[in-house]
N, C-alpha and C. Protein backbone atom coordinates (compact mmCIF):
# COMPACT_ATOMS: atom_id res chain seq x y z
N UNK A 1 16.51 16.47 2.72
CA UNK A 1 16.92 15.11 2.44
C UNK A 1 16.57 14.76 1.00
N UNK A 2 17.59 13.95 0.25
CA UNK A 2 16.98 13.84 -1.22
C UNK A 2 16.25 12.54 -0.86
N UNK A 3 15.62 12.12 -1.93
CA UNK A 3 14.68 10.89 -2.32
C UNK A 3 15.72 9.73 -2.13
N UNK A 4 16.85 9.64 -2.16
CA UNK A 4 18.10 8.40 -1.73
C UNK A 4 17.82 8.38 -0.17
N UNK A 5 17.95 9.31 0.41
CA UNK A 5 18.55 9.52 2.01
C UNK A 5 17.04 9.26 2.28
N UNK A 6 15.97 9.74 2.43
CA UNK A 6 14.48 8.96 2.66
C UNK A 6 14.62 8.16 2.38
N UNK A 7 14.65 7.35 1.06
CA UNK A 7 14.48 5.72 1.15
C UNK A 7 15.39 4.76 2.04
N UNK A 8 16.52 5.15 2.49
CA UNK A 8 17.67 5.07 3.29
C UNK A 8 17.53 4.57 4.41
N UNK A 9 16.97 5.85 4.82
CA UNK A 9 16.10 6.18 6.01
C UNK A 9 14.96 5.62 6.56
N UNK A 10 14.29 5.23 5.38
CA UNK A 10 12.99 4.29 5.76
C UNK A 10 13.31 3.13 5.88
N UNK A 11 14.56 2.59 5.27
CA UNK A 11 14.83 1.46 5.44
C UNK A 11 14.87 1.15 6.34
N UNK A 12 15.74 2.12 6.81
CA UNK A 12 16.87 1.69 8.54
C UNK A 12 15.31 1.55 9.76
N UNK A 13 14.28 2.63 9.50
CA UNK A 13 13.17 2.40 10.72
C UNK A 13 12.99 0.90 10.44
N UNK A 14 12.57 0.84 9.64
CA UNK A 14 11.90 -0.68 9.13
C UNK A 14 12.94 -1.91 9.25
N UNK A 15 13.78 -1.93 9.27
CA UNK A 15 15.02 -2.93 9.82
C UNK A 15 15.31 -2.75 10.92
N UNK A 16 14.75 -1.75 11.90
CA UNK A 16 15.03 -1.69 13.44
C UNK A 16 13.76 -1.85 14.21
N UNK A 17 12.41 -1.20 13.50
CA UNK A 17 10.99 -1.56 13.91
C UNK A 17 10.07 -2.31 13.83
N UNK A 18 10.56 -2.85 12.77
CA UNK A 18 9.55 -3.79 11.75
C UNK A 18 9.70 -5.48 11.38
N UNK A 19 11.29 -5.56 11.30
CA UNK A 19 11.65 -6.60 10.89
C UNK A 19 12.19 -7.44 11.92
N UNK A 20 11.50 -9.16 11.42
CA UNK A 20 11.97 -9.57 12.71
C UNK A 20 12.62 -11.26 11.54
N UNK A 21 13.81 -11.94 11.42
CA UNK A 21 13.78 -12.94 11.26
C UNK A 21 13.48 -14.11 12.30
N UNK A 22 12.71 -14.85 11.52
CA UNK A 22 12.13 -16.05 11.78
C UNK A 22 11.20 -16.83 11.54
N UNK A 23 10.94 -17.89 11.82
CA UNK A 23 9.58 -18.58 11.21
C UNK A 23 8.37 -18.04 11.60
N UNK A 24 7.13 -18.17 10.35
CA UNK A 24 6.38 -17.44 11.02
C UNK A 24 5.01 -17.70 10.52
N UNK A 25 3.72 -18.30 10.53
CA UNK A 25 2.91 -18.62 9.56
C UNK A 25 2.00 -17.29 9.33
N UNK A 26 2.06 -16.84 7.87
CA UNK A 26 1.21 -15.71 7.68
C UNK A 26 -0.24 -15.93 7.28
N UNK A 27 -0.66 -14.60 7.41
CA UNK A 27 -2.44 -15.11 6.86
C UNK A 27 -2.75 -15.42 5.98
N UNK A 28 -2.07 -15.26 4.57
CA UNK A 28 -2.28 -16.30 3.79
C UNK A 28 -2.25 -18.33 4.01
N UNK A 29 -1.58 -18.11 5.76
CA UNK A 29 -1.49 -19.61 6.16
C UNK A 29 -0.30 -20.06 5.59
N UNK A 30 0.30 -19.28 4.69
CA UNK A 30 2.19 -19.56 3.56
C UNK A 30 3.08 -19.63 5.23
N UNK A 31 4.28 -20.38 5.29
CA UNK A 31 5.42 -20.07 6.56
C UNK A 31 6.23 -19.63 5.77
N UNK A 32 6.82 -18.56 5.85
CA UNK A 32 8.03 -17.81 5.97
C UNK A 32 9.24 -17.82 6.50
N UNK A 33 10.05 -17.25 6.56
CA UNK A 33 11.12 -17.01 6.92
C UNK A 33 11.53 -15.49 7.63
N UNK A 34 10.66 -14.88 7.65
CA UNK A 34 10.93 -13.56 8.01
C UNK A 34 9.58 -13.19 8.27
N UNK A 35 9.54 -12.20 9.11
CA UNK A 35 8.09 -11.20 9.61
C UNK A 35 8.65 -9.73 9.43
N UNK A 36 7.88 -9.41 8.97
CA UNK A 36 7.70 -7.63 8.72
C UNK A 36 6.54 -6.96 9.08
N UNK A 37 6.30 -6.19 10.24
CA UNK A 37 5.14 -5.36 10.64
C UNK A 37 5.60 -4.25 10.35
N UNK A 38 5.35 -3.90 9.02
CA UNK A 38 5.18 -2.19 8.73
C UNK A 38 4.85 -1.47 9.81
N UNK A 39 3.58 -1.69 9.88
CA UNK A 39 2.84 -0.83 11.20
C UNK A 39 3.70 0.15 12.40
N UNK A 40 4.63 -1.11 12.75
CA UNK A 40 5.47 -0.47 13.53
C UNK A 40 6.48 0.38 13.18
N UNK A 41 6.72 1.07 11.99
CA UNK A 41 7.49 2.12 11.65
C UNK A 41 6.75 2.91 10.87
N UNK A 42 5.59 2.58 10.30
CA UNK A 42 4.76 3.43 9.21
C UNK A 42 4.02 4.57 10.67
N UNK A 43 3.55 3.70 11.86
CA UNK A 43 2.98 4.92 12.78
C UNK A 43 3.74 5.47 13.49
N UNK A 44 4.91 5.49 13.41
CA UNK A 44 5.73 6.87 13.70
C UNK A 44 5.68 8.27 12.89
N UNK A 45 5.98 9.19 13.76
CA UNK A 45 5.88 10.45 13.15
C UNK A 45 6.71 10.56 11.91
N UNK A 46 7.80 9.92 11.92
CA UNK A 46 8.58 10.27 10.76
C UNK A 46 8.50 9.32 9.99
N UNK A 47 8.38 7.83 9.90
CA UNK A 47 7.85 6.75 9.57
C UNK A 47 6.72 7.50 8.47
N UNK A 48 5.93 7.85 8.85
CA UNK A 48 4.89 8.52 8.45
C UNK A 48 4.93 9.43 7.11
N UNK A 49 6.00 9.99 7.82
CA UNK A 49 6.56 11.00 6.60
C UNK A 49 6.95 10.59 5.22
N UNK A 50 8.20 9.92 5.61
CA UNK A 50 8.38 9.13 4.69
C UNK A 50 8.17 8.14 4.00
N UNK A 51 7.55 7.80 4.24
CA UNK A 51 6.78 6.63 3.66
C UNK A 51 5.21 7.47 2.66
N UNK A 52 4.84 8.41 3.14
CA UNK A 52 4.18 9.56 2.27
C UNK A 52 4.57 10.33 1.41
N UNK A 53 6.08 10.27 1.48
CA UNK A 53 6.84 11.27 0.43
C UNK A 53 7.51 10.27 -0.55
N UNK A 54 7.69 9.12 -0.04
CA UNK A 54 8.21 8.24 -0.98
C UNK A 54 7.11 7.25 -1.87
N UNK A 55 5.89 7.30 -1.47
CA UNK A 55 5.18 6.49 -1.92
C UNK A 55 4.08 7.73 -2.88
N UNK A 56 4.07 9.14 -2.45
CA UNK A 56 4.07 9.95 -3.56
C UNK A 56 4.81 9.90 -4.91
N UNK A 57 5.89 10.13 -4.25
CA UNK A 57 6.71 10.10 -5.56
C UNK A 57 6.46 8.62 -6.42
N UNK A 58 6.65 7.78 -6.04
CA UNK A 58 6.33 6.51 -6.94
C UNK A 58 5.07 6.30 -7.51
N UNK A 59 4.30 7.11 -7.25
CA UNK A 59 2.97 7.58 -8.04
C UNK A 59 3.20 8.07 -9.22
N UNK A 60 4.16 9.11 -9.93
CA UNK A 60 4.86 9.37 -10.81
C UNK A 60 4.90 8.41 -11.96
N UNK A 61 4.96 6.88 -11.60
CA UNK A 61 5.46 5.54 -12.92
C UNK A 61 3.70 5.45 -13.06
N UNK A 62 2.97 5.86 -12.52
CA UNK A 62 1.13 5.13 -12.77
C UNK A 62 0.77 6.01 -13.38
N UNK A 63 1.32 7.76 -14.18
CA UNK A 63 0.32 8.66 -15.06
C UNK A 63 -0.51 9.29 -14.27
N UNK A 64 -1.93 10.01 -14.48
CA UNK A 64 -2.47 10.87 -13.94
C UNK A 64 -3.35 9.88 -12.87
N UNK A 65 -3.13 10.39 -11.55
CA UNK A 65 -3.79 9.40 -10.61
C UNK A 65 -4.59 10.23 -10.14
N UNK A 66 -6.16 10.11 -9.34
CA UNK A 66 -7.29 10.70 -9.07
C UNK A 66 -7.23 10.88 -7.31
N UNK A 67 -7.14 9.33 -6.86
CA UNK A 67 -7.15 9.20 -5.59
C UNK A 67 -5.83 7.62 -4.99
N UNK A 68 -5.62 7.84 -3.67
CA UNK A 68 -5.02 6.59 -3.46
C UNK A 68 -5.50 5.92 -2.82
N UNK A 69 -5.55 4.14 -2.58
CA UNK A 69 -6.80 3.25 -1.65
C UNK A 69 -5.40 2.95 -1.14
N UNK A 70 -5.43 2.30 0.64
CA UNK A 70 -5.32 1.43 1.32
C UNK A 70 -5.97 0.26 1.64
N UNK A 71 -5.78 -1.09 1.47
CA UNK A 71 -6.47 -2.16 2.60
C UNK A 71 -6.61 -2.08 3.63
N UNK A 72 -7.28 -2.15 4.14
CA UNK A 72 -7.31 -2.14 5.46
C UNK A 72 -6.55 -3.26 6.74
N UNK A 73 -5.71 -3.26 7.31
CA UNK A 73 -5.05 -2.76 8.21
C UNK A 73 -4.09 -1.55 7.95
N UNK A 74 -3.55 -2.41 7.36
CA UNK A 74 -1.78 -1.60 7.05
C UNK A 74 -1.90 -0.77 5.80
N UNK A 75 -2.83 -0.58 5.18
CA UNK A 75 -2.55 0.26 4.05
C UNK A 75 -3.24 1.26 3.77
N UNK A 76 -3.78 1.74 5.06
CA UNK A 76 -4.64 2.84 5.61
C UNK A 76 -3.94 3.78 5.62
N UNK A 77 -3.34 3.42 6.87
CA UNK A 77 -2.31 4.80 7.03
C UNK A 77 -1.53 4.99 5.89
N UNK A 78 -0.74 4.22 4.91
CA UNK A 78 -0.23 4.58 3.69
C UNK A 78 -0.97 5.75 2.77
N UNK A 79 -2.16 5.50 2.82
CA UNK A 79 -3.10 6.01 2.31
C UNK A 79 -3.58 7.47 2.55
N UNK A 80 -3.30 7.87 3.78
CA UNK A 80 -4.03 9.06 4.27
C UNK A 80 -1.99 9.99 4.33
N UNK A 81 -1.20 8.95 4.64
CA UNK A 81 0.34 9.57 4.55
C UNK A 81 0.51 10.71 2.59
N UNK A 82 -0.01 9.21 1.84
CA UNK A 82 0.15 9.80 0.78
C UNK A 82 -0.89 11.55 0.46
N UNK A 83 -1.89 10.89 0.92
CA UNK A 83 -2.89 12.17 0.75
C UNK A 83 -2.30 13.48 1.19
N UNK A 84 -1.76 13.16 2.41
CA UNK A 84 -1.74 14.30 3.50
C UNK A 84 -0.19 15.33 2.18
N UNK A 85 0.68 14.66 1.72
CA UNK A 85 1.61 14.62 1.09
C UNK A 85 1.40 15.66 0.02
N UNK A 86 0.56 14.63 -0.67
CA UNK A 86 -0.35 15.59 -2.00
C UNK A 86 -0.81 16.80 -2.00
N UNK A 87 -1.36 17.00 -0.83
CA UNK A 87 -1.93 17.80 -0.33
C UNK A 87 -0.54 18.75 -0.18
N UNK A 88 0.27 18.87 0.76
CA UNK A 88 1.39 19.87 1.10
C UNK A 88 1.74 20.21 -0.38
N UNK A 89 1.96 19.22 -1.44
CA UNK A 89 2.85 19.66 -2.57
C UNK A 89 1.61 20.43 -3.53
N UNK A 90 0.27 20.27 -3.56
CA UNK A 90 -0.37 21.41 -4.34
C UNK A 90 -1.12 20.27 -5.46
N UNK A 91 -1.30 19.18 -5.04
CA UNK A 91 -1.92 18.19 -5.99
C UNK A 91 -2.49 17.05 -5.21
N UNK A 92 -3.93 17.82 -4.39
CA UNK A 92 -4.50 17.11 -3.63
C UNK A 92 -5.01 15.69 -4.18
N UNK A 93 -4.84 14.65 -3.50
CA UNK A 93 -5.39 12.99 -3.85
C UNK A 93 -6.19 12.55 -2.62
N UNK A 94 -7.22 12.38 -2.71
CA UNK A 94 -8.18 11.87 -1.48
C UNK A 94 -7.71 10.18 -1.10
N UNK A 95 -7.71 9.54 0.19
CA UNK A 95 -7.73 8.63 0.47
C UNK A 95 -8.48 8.06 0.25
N UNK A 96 -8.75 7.02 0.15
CA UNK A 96 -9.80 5.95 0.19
C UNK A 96 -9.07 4.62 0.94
N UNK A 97 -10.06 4.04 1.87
CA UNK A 97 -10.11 2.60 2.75
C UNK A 97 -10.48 1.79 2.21
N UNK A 98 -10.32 0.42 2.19
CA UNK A 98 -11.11 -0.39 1.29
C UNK A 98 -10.43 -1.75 2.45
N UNK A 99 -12.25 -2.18 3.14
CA UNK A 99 -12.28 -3.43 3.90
C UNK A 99 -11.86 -4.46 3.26
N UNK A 100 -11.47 -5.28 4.43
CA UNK A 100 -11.59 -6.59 4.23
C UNK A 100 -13.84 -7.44 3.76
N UNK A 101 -14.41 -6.79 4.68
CA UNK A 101 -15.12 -7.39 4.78
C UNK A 101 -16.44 -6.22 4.86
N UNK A 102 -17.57 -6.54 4.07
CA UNK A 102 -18.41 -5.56 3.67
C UNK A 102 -18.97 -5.30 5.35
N UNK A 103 -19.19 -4.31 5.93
CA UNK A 103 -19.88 -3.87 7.02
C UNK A 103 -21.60 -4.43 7.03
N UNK A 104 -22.07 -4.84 7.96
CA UNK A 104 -23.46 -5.74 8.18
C UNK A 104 -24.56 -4.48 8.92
N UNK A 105 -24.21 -3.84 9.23
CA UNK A 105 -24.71 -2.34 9.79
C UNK A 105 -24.14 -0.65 8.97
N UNK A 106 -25.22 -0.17 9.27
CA UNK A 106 -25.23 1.36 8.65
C UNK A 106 -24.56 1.46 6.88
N UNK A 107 -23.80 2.03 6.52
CA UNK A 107 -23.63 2.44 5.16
C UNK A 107 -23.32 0.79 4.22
N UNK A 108 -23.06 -0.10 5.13
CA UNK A 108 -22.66 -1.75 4.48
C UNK A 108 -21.51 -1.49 3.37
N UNK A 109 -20.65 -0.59 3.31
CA UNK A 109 -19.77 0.14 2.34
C UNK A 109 -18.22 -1.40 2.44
N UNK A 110 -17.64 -1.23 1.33
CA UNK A 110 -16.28 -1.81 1.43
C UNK A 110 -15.27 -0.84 1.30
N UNK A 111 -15.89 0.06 0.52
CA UNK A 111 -14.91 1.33 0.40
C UNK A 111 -14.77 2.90 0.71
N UNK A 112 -14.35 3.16 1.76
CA UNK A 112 -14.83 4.19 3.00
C UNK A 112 -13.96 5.72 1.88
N UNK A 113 -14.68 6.99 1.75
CA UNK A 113 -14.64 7.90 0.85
C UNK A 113 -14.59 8.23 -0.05
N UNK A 114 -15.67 6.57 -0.87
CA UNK A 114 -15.86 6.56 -2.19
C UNK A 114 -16.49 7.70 -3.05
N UNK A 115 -17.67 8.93 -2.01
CA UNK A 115 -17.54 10.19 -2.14
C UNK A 115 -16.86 10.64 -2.93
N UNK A 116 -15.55 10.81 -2.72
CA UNK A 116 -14.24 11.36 -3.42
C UNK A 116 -14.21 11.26 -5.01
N UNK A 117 -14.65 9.90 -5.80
CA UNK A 117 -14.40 9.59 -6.69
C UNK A 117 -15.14 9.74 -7.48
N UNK A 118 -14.73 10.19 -8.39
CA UNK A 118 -15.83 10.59 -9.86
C UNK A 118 -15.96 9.11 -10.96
N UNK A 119 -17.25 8.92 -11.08
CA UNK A 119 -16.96 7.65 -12.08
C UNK A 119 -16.06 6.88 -12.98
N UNK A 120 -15.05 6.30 -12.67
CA UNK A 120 -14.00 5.91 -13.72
C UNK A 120 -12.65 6.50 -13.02
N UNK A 121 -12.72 6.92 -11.91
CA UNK A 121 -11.77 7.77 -11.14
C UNK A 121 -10.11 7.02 -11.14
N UNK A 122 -8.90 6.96 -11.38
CA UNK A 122 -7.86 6.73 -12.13
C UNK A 122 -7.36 6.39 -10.51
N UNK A 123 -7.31 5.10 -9.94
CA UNK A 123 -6.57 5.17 -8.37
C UNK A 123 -5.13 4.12 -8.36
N UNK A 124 -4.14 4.42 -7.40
CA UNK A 124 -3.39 3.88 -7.56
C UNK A 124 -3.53 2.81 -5.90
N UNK A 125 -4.00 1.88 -5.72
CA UNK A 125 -3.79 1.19 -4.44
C UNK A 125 -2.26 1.02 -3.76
N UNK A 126 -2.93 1.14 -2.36
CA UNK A 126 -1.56 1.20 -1.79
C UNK A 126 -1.18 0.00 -0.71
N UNK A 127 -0.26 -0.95 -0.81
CA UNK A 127 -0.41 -2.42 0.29
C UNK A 127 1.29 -1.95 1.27
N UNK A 128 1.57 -2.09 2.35
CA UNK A 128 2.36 -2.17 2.95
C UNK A 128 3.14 -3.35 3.24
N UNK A 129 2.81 -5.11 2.79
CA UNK A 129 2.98 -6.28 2.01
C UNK A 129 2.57 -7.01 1.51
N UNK A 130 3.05 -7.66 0.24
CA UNK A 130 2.82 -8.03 -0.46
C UNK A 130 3.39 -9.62 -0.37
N UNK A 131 2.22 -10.23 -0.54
CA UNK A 131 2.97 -12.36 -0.38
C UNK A 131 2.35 -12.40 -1.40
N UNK A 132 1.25 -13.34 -1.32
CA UNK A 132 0.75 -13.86 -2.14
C UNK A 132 -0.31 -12.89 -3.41
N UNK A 133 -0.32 -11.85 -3.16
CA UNK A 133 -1.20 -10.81 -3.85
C UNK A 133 -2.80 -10.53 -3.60
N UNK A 134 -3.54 -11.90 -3.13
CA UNK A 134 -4.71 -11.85 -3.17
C UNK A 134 -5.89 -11.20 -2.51
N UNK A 135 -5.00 -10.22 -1.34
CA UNK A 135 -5.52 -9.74 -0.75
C UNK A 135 -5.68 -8.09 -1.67
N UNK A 136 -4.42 -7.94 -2.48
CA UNK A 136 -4.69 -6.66 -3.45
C UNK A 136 -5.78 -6.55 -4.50
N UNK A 137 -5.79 -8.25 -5.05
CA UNK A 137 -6.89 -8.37 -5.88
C UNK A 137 -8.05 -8.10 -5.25
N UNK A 138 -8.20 -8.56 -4.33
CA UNK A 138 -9.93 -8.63 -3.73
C UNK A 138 -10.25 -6.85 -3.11
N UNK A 139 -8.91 -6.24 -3.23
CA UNK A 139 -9.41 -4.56 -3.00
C UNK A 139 -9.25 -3.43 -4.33
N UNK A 140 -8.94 -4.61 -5.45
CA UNK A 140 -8.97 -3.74 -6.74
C UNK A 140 -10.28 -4.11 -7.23
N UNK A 141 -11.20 -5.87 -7.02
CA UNK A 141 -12.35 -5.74 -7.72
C UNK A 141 -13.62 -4.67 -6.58
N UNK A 142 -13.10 -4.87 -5.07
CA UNK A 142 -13.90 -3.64 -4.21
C UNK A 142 -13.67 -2.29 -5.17
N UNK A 143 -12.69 -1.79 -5.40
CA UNK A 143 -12.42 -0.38 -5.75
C UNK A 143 -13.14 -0.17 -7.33
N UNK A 144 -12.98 -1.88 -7.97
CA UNK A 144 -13.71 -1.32 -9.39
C UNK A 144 -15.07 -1.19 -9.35
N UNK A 145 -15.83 -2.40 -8.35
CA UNK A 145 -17.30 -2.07 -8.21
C UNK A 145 -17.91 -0.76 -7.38
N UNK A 146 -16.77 -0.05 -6.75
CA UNK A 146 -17.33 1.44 -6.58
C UNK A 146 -16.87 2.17 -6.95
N UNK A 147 -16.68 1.67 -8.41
CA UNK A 147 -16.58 2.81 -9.91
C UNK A 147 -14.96 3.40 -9.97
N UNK A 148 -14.18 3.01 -9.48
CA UNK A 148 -12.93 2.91 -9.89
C UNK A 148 -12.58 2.69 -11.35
N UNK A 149 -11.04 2.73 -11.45
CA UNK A 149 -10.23 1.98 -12.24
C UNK A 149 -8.80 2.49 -11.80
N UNK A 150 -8.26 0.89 -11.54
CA UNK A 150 -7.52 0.59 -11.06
C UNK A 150 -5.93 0.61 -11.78
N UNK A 151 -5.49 1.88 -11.57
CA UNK A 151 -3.64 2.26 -12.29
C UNK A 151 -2.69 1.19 -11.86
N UNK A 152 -2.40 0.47 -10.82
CA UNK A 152 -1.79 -0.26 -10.16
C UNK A 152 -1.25 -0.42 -8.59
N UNK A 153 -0.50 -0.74 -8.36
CA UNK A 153 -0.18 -0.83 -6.85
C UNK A 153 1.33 -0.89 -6.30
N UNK A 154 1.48 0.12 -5.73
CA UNK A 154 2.47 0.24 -4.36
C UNK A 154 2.76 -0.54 -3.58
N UNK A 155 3.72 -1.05 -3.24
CA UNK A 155 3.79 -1.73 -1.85
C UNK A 155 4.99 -1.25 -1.26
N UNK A 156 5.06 -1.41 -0.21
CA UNK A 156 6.35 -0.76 0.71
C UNK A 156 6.82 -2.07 1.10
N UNK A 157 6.57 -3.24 0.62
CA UNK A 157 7.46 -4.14 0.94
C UNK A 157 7.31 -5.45 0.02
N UNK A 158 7.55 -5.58 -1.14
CA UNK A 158 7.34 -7.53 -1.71
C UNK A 158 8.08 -8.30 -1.29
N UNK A 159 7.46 -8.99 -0.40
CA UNK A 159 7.94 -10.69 0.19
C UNK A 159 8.88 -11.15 -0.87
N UNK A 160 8.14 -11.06 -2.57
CA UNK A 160 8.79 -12.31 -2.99
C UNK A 160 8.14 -13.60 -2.99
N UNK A 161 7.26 -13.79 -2.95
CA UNK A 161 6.80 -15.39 -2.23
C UNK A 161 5.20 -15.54 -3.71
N UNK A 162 5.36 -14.92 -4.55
CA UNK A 162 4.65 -15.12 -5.54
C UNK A 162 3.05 -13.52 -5.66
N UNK A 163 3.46 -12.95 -4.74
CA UNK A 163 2.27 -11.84 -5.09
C UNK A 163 2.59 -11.26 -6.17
N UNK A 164 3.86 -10.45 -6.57
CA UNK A 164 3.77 -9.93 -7.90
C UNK A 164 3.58 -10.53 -9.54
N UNK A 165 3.71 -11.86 -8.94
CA UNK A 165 3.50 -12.55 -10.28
C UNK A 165 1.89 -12.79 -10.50
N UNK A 166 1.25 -12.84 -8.71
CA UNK A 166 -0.21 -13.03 -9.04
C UNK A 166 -0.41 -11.88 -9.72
N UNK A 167 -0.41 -10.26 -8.95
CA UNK A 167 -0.81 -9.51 -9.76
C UNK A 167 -0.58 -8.96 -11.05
N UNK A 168 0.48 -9.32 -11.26
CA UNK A 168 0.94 -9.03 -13.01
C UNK A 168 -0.50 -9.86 -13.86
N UNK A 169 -0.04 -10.91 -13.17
CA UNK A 169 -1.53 -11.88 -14.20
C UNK A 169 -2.77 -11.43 -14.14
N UNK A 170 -2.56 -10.65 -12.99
CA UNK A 170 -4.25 -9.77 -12.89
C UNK A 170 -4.14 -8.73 -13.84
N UNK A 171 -3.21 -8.23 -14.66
CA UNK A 171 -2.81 -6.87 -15.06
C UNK A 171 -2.20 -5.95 -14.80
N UNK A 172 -1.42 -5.96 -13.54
CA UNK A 172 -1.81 -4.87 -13.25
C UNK A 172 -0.11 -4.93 -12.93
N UNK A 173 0.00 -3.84 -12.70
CA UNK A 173 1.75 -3.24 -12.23
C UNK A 173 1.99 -3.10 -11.00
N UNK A 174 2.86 -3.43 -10.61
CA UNK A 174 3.34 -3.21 -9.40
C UNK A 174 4.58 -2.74 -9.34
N UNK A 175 5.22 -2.08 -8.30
CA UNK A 175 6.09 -1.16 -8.25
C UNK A 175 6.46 -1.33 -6.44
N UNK A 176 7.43 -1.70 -5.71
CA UNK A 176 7.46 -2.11 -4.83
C UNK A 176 8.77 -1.13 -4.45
N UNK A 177 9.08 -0.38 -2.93
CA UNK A 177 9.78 0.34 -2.26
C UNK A 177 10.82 -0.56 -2.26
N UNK A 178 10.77 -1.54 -1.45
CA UNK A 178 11.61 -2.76 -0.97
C UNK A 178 10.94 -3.84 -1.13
N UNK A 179 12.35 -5.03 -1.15
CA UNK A 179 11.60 -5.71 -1.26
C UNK A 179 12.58 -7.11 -0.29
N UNK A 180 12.26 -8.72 -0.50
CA UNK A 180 13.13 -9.28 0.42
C UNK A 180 14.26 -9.31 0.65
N UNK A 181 15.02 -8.71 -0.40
CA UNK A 181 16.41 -8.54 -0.45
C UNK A 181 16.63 -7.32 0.01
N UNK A 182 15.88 -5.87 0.42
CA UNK A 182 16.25 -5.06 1.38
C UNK A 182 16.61 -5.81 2.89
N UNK A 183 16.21 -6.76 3.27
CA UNK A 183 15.98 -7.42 4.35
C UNK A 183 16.87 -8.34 4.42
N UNK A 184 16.65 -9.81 3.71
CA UNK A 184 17.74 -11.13 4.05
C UNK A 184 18.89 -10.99 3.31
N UNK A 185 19.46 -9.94 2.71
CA UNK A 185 20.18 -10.21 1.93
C UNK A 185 19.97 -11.30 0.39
């Protein structure tokens, strides 16, 4: 399959698994117009795939990248898809997790296989959506205080609803699979 027919392809799971129009209040507390649960096409087997081969390749626009982070829910599995990816093609990238919320027991970590990373380590974060941005910010200053630096961010889906403009103002680039106009027209 070329890189057209995957993205194609990912679409169509994600417009049959994922997408639902209607009102909807998100956790940013913003109402919408549309709901999108990645989840439900990213944990399919092939979902999986592609979404690892395509979100590899868009690693390509960020320069030499070290490792890739997910947020945690949804941008976990992005995370370990891309790795697993890297890995098959001969240019291993370690995952990294990065909580919502620092752990109150055992390692108290925000960022789960920070191991991986060598001081100053070049990562590209990975979000599965994107609204308002602030949830990317608060896992790029996690990723810089455990010695990161932060290339930019992926998403497999921008709302549209003002996240890429937050994060531009943060610096930082974003580069988005789809976005609301894959969806509402």
């Amino acid at each position: 399959m070329t890189a057209d027919e995957r993205r194609q392809r990912l679409l169509s799971l994600l417009r049959e698994r994922s997408f639902e129009q209607k009102r909807v209040i998100l956790a940013s507390g913003k109402e919408s117009d549309f709901f999108i649960d990645c989840k439900q096409t990213v944990l399919t087997a092939e979902g999986h795939a592609l979404v690892g081969e395509l979100m590899f390749e868009a690693l390509d626009a960020f320069g030499p990248v070290a490792a890739v982070a997910g947020v945690a829910l949804g941008g976990c599995p992005l995370a370990s898809a891309v790795s697993l990816i890297s890995h098959q093609r001969g240019r291993d990238l370690p995952a990294l997790y990065v909580r919502k919320e620092q752990k109150d027991h055992g390692s108290a970590k925000l960022v789960e296989g920070d191991r991986a990373l060598a001081p100053g380590a070049r990562v590209v974060l990975l979000e599965d959506v994107i609204t308002t941005g602030g949830s990317s910010l608060a896992a790029v200053r996690a990723l810089t205080e455990a010695g990161a630096t932060v290339g930019g961010i992926v998403a497999l889906v921008d709302r549209r609803e003002g996240g890429r403009e937050t994060i531009e103002a943060g610096g930082l680039v974003l580069r988005a699979l789809f976005t609301r106009n894959d969806f509402m027209g």
